[in-house]
C-alpha atoms as a PDB file:
ATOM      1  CA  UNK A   1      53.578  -0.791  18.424  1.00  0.00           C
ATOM      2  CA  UNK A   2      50.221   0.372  20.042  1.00  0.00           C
ATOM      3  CA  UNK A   3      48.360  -1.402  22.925  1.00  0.00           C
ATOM      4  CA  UNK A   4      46.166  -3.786  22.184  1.00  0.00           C
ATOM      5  CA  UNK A   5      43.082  -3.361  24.326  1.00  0.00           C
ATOM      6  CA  UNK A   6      41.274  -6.531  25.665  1.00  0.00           C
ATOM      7  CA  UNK A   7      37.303  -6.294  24.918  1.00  0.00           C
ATOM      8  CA  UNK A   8      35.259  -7.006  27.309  1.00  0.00           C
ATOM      9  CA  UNK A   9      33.293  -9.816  27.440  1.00  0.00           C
ATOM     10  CA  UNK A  10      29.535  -9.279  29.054  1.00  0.00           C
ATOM     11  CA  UNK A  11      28.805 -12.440  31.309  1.00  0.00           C
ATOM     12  CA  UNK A  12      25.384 -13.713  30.738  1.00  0.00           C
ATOM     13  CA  UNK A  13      23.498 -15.705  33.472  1.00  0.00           C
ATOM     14  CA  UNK A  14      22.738 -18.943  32.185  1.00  0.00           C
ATOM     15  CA  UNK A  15      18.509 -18.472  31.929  1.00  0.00           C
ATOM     16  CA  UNK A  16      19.509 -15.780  29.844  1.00  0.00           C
ATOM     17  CA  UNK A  17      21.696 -18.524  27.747  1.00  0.00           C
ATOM     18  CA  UNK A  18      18.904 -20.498  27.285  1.00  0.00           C
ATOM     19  CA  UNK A  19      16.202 -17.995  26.533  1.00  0.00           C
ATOM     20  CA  UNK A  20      18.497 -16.838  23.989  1.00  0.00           C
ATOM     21  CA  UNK A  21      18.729 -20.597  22.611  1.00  0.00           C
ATOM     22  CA  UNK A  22      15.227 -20.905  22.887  1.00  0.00           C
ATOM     23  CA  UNK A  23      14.578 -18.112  20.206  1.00  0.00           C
ATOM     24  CA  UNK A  24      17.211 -19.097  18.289  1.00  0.00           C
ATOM     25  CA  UNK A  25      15.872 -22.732  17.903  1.00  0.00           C
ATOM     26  CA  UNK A  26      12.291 -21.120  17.361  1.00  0.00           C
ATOM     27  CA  UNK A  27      13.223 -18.990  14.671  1.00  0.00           C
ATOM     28  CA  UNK A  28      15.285 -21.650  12.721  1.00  0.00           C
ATOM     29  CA  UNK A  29      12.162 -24.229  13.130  1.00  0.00           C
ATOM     30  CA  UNK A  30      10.227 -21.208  11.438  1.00  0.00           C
ATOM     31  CA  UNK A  31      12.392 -21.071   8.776  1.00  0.00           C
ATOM     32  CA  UNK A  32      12.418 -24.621   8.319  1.00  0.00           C
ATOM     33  CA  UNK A  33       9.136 -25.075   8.072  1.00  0.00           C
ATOM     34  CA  UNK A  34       8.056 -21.793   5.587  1.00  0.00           C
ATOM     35  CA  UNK A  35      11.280 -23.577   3.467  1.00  0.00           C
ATOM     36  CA  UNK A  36       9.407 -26.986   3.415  1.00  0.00           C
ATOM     37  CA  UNK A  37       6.372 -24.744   2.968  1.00  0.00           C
ATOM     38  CA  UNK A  38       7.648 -23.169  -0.290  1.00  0.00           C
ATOM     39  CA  UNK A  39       9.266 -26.017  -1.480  1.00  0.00           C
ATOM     40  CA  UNK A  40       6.350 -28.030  -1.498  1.00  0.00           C
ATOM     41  CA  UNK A  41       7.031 -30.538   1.202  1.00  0.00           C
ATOM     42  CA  UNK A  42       4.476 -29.488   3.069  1.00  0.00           C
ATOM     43  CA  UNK A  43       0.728 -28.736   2.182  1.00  0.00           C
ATOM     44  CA  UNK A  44      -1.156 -26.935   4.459  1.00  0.00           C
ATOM     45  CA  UNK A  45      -0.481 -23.107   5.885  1.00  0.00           C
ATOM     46  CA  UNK A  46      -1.764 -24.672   9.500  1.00  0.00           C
ATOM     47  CA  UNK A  47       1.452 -27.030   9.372  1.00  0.00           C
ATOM     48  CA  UNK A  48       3.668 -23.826   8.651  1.00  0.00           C
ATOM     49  CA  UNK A  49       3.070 -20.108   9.370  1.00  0.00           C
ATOM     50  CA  UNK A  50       2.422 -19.349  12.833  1.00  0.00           C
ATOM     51  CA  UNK A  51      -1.255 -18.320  13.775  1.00  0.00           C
ATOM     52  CA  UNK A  52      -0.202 -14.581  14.773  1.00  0.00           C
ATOM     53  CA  UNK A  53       1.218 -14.348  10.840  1.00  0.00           C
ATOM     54  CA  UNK A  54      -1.766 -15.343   9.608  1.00  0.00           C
ATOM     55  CA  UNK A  55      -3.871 -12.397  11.038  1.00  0.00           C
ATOM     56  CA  UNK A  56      -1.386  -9.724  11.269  1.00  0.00           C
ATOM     57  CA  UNK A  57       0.894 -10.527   8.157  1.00  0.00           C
ATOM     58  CA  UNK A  58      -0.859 -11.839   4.881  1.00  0.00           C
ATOM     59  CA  UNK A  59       0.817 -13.368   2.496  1.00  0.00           C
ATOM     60  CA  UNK A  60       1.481 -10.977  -0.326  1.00  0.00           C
ATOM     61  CA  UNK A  61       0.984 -12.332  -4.174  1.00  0.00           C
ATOM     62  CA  UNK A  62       2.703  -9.708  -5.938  1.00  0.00           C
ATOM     63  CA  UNK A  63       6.378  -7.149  -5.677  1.00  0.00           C
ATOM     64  CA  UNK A  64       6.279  -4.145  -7.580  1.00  0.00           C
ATOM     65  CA  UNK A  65       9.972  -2.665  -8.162  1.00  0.00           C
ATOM     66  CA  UNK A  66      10.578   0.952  -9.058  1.00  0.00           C
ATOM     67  CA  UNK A  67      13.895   2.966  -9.264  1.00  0.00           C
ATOM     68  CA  UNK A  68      13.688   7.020  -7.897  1.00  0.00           C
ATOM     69  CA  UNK A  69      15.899   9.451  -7.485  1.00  0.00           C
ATOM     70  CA  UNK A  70      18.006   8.867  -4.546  1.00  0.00           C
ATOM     71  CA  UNK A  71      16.993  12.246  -2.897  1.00  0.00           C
ATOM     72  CA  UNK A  72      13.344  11.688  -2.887  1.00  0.00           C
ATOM     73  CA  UNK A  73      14.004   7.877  -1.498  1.00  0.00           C
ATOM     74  CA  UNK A  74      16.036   9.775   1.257  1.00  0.00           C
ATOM     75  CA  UNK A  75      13.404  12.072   2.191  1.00  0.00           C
ATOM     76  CA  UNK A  76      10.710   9.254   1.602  1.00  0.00           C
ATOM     77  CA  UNK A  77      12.834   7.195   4.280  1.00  0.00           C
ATOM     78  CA  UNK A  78      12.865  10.055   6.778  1.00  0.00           C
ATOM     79  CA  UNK A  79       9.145  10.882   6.364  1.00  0.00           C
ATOM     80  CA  UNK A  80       8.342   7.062   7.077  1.00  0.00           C
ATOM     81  CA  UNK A  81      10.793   7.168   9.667  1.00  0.00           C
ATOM     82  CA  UNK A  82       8.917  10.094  11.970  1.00  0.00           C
ATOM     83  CA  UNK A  83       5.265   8.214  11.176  1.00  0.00           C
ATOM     84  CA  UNK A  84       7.293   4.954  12.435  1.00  0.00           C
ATOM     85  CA  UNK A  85       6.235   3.137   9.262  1.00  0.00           C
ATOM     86  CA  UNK A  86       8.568   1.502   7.396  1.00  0.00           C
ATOM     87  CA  UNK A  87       9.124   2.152   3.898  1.00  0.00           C
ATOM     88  CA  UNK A  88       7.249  -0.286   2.746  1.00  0.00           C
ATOM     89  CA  UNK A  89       4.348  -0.108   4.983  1.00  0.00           C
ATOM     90  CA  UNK A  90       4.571   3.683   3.165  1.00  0.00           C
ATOM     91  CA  UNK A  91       4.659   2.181  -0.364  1.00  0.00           C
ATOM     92  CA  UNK A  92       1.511   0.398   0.296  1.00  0.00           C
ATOM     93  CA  UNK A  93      -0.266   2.769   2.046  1.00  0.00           C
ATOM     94  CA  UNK A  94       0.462   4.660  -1.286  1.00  0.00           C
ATOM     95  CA  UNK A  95      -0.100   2.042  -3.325  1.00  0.00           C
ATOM     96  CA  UNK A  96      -3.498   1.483  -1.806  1.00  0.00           C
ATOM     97  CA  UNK A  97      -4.270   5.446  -1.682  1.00  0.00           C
ATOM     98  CA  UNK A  98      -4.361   5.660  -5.438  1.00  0.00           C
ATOM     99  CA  UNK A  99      -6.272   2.655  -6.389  1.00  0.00           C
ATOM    100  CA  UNK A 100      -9.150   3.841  -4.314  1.00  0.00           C
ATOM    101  CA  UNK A 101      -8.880   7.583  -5.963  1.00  0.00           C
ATOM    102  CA  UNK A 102      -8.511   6.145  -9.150  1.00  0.00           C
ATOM    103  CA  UNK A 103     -11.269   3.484  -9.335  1.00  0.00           C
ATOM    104  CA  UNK A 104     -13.348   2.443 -12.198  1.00  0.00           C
END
């Protein structure tokens, strides 16, 4: 039989405990409240998204879904990856790109 090696267990102090509570309790109140948001229970975005979503995250109305070759997503992924963009912040930027060359 082969030794079984204890893991080691990282001791946090017990401010760290609670900070770590803290956000936990924070982010489930979020979700709570975009939940009762979306469901209805609640009517107005003041009672539910956070004031720093509201300016730096708008809510988006529409998903667009497309399937590519899985070498070009790679390579997309790695490109968006060096600019520090995710790829969606890279699909939109795209997105965006062409509907201002392509105007009517």
């Amino acid at each position: 039989m082969g030794d079984i090696g204890k893991k080691k267990v990282e001791r946090k102090s017990l401010a760290e405990r609670e900070a770590d509570r803290a956000t936990r309790r924070q982010e489930i109140q979020n979700d709570n409240e975009t939940i009762a948001y979306l469901s209805g229970q609640k009517r107005t975005e003041e009672e539910t998204i956070a004031p720093y979503q509201k300016s730096k995250n708008p809510l988006r109305e529409k998903v667009i879904s497309a399937r590519v070759n899985g070498e070009i997503y790679e390579r997309f992924k790695i490109v968006c990856a060096s600019k520090n963009m995710s790829t969606n912040a890279g699909l939109n930027m795209l997105i965006a790109e062409y509907v201002r060359q392509n105007e009517i």
